[in-house]
Protein backbone atom coordinates (compact mmCIF):
# COMPACT_ATOMS: atom_id res chain seq x y z
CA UNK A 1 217.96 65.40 217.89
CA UNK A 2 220.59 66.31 215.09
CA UNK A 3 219.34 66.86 211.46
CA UNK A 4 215.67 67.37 212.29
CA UNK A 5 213.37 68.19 214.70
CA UNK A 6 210.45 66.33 216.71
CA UNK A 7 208.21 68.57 214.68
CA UNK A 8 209.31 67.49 211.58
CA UNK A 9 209.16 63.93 212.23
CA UNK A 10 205.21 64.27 213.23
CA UNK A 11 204.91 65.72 210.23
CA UNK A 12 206.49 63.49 207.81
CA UNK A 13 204.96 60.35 210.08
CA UNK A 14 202.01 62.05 209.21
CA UNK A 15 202.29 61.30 205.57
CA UNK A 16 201.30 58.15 205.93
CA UNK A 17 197.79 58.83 206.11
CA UNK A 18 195.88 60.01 203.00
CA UNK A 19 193.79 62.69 204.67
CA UNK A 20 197.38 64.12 205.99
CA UNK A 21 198.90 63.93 202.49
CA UNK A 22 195.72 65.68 200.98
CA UNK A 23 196.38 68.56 203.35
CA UNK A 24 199.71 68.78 202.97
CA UNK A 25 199.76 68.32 199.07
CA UNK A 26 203.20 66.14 199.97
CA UNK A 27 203.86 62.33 200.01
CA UNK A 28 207.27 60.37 201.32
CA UNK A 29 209.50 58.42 198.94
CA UNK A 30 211.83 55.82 200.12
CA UNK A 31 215.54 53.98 198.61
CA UNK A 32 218.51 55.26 197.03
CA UNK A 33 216.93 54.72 193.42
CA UNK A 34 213.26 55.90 193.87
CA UNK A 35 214.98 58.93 195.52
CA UNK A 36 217.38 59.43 192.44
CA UNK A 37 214.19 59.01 190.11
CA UNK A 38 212.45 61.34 191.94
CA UNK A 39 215.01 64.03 191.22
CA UNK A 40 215.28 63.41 187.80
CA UNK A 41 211.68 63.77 187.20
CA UNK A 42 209.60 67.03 187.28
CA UNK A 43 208.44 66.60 190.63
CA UNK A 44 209.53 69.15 193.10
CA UNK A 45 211.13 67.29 195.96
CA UNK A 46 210.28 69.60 199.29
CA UNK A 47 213.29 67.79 201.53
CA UNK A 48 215.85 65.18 201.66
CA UNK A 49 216.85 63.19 204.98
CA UNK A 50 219.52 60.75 205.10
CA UNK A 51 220.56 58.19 207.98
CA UNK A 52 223.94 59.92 208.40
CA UNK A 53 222.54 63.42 208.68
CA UNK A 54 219.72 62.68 210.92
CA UNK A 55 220.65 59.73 212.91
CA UNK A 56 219.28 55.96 212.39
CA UNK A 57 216.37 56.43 215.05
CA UNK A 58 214.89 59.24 213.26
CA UNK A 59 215.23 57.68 210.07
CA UNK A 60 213.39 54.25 211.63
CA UNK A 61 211.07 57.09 213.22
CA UNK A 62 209.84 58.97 209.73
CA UNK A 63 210.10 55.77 207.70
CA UNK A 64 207.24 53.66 206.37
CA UNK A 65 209.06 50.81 205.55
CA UNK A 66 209.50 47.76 208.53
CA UNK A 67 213.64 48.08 207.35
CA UNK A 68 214.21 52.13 207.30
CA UNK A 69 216.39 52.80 203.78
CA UNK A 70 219.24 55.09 204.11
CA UNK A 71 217.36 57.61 202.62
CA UNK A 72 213.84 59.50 202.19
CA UNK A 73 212.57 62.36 200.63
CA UNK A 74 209.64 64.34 200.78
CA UNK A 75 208.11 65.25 197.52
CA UNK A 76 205.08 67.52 196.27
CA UNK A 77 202.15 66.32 194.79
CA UNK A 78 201.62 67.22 191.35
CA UNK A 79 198.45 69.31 190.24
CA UNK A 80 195.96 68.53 187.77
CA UNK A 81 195.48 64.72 188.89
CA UNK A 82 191.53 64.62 189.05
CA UNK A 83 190.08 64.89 185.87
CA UNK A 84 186.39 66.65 186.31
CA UNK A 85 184.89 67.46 183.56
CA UNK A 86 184.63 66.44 179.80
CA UNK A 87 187.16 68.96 178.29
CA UNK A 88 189.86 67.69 180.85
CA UNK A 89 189.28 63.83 179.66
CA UNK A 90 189.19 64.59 176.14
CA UNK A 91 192.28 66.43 176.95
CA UNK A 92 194.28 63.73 178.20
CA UNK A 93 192.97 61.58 175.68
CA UNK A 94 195.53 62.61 173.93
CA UNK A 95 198.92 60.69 173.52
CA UNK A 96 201.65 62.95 175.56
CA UNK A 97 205.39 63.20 174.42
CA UNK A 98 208.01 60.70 175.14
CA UNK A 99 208.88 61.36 178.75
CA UNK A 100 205.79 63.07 180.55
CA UNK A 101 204.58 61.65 183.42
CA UNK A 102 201.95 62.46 185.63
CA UNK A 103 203.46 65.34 186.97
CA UNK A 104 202.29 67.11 183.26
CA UNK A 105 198.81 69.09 183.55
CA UNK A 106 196.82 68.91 179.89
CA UNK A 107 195.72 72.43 179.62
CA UNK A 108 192.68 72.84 176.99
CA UNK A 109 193.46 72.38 173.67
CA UNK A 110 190.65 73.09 171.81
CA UNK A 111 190.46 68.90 170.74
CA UNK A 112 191.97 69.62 167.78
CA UNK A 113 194.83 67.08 168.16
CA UNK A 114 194.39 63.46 167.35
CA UNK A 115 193.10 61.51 170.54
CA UNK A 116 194.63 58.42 169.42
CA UNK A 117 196.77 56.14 171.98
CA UNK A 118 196.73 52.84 174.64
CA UNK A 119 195.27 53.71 177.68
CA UNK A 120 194.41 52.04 181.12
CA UNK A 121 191.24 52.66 183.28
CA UNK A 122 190.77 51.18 186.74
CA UNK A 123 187.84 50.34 188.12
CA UNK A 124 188.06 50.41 191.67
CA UNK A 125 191.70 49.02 192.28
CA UNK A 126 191.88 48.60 196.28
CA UNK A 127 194.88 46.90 196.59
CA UNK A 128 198.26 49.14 197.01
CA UNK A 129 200.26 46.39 195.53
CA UNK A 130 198.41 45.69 192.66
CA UNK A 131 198.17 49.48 191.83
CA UNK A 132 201.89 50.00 192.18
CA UNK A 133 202.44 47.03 189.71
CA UNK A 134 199.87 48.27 186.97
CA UNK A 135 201.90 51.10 187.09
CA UNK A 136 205.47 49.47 186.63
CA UNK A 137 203.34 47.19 183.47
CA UNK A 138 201.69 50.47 181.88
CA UNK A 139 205.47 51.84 182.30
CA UNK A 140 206.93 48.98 180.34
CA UNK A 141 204.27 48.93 177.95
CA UNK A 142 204.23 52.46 177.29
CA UNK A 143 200.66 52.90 178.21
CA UNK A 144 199.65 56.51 177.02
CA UNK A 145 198.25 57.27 180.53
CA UNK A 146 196.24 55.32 182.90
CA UNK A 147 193.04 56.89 184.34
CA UNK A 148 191.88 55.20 187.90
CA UNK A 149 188.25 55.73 189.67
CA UNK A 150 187.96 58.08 192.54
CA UNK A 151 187.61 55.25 194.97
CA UNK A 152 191.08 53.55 193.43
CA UNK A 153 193.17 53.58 196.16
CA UNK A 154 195.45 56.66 196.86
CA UNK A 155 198.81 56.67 193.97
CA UNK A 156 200.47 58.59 196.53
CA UNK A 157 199.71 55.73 199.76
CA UNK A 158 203.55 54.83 200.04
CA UNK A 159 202.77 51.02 199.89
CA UNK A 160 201.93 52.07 196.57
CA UNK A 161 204.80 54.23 195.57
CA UNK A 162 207.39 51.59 196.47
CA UNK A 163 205.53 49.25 194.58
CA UNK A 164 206.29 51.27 191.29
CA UNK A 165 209.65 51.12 191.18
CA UNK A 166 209.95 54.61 190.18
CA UNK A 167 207.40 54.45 187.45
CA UNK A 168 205.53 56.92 189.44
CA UNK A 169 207.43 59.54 188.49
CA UNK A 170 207.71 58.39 184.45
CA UNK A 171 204.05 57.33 183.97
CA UNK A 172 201.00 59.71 183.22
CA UNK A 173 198.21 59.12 185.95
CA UNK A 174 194.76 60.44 186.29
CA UNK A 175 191.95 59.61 188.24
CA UNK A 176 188.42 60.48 186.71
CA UNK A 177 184.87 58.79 186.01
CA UNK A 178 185.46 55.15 184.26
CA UNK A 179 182.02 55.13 182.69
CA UNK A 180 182.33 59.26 181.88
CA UNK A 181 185.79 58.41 180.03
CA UNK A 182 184.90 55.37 178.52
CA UNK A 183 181.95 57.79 176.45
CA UNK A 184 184.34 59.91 175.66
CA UNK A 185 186.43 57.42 174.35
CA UNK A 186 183.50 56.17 172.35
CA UNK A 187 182.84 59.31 170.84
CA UNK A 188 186.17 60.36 169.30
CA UNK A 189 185.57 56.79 167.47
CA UNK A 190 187.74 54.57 170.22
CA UNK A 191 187.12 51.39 171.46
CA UNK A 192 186.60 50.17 175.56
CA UNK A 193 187.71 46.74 176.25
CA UNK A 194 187.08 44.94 179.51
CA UNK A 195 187.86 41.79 181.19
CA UNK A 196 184.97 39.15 181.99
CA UNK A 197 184.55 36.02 182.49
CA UNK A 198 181.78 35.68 179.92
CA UNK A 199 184.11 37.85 177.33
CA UNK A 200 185.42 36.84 173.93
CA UNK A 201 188.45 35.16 173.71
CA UNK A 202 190.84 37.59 173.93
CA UNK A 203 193.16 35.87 171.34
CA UNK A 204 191.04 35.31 169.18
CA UNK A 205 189.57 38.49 169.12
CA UNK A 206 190.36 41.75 166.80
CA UNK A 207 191.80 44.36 169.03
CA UNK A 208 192.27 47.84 167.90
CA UNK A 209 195.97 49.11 169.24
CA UNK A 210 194.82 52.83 169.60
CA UNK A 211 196.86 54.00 166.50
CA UNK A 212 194.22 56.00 165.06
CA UNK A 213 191.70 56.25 167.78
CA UNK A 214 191.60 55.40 171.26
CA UNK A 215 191.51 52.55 173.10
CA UNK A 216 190.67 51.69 176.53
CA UNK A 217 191.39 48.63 178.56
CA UNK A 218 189.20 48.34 181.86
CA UNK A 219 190.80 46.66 184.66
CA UNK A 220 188.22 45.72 187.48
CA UNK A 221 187.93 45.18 191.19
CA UNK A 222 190.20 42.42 192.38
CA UNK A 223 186.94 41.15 194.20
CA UNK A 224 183.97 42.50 192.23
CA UNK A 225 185.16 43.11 188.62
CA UNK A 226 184.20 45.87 186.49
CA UNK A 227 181.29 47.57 188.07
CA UNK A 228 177.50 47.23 186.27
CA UNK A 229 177.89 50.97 185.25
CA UNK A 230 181.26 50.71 183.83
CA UNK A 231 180.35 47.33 182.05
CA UNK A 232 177.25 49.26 180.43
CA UNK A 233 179.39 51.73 178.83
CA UNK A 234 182.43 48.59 177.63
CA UNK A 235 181.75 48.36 173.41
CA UNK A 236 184.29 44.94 173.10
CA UNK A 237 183.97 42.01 176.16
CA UNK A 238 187.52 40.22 176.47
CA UNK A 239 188.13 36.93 178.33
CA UNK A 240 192.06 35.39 179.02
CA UNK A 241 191.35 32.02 178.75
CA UNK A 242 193.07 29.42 181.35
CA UNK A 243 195.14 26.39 179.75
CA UNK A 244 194.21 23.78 178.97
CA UNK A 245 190.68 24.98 178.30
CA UNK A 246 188.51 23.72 180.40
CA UNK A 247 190.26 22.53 183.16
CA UNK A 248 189.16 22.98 186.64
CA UNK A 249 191.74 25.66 188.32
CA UNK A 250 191.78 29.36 190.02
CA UNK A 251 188.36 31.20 189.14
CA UNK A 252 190.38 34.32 188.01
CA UNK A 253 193.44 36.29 187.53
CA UNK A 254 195.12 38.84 190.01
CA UNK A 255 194.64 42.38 188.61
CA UNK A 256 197.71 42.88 187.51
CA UNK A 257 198.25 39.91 186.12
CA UNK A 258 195.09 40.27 183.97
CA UNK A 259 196.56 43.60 182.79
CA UNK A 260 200.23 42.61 182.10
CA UNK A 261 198.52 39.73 179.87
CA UNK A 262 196.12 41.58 178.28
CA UNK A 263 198.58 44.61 177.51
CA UNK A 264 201.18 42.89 176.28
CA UNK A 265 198.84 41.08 173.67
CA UNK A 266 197.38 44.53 172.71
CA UNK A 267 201.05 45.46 172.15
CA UNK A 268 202.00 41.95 170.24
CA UNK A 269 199.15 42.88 167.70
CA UNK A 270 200.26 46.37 167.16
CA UNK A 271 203.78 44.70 166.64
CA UNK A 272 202.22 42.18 163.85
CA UNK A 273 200.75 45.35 162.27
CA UNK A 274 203.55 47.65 161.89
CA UNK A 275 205.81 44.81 160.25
């Protein structure tokens, strides 16, 4: 077969599954533009296959996607994505400089800098598509970073990278303890806000925007919500409230949808302040 081999295609089919892309350290990535963004980020990209290089039933062969793209590249996983201990939470809970992603790896700093910023936490996201859109809405909204728990699904599952649009590759990721970062958050004198039901009106509420300390916004399960031990450790409880109040309707928001409302008035209130 011209371009690659049979070995090669077991191995990038292989990619597919997380336990494969664990061992590996390597995930696939998929269209002419998430391609291009991966090479202008600071990923390292291991390979590049193209339809006209390798033939149309390899690509179809090594492709995730039901329509093959014209192109797919195999790209290293960046280091430094679990966060285990204190020292590497406080770390990141630190705004990063315009353009890092999650490809940079906070080294200790001594918390001497300002932990200050916006930041996302996920409590047990299962759903590919709804992670890759948080992602795409914490990229618009320049979230500082977003932190996920261990049992989020996998950032790398390529449901989930397609699904970002290339805000993969621009938007600082983590996964680490909810509860153990929401303490931490706490204790440099932040604030964690999560979604209920039973919350305050989250328009009527006063937010803190993370300029001077940090804030958190907890995103639950898209079946369960924010877990009991996350919930415990939530100082401000924040409720979207359906229009017109009242009225009979859908129980609850998607995930996503509850975070691109509830960022975006986060951000409209840091707007009002800094007129």
């Amino acid at each position: 077969m011209p371009g690659i081999s049979n070995n090669e295609i077991k191995r990038i089919r292989s990619l597919s599954v997380k336990k494969f892309r664990d061992q590996e350290g390597l995930f696939t990535v998929e269209g002419e533009k998430m391609v291009s963004e991966a090479m202008e980020s600071a990923f390292h990209i291991e390979a590049i296959y193209r339809t006209e290089e390798i033939g149309q039933e390899a690509m179809s062969r090594i492709s995730a996607l039901s329509s093959p793209s014209p192109v797919l590249a195999v790209v290293r996983k960046p280091e430094g994505l679990t966060l285990g201990d204190r020292g590497q939470i406080l770390s990141a809970l630190v705004p990063a400089a315009k353009g890092k992603s999650v490809h940079e790896v906070f080294p200790e700093r001594g918390h001497t800098e300002r932990h200050s910023g916006l930041f996302l936490a996920l409590d047990t996201i299962r759903d590919p598509g709804n992670l890759g859109t948080i992602l795409r809405i914490a990229d618009w909204f320049g979230i500082d970073a977003v932190f996920a728990s261990p049992e989020t699904v996998d950032i790398f599952n390529p449901k989930v990278v397609q699904a970002t649009m290339g805000a993969i590759f621009r938007v600082r990721f983590h996964y680490a303890g909810i509860a153990d970062l929401a303490h931490a958050a706490i204790d440099c004198g932040g604030h964690v806000y999560g979604t209920f039901l039973d919350g305050g009106d989250i328009y009527g509420k006063q937010l803190d925007c993370g300029a001077d300390s940090p804030s958190v916004i907890v995103i639950g399960n898209e079946s369960n919500g924010i877990s009991p031990e996350v919930a415990a450790a939530v100082s401000d409880r924040l409720f979207i409230p359906p229009y017109p109040a009242g009225e009979p309707g859908s129980e609850s928001l998607n995930a996503a949808i509850a975070t691109a409302v509830t960022v975006a008035e986060f951000r409209r209130r840091g707007m009002e302040i800094n007129r």
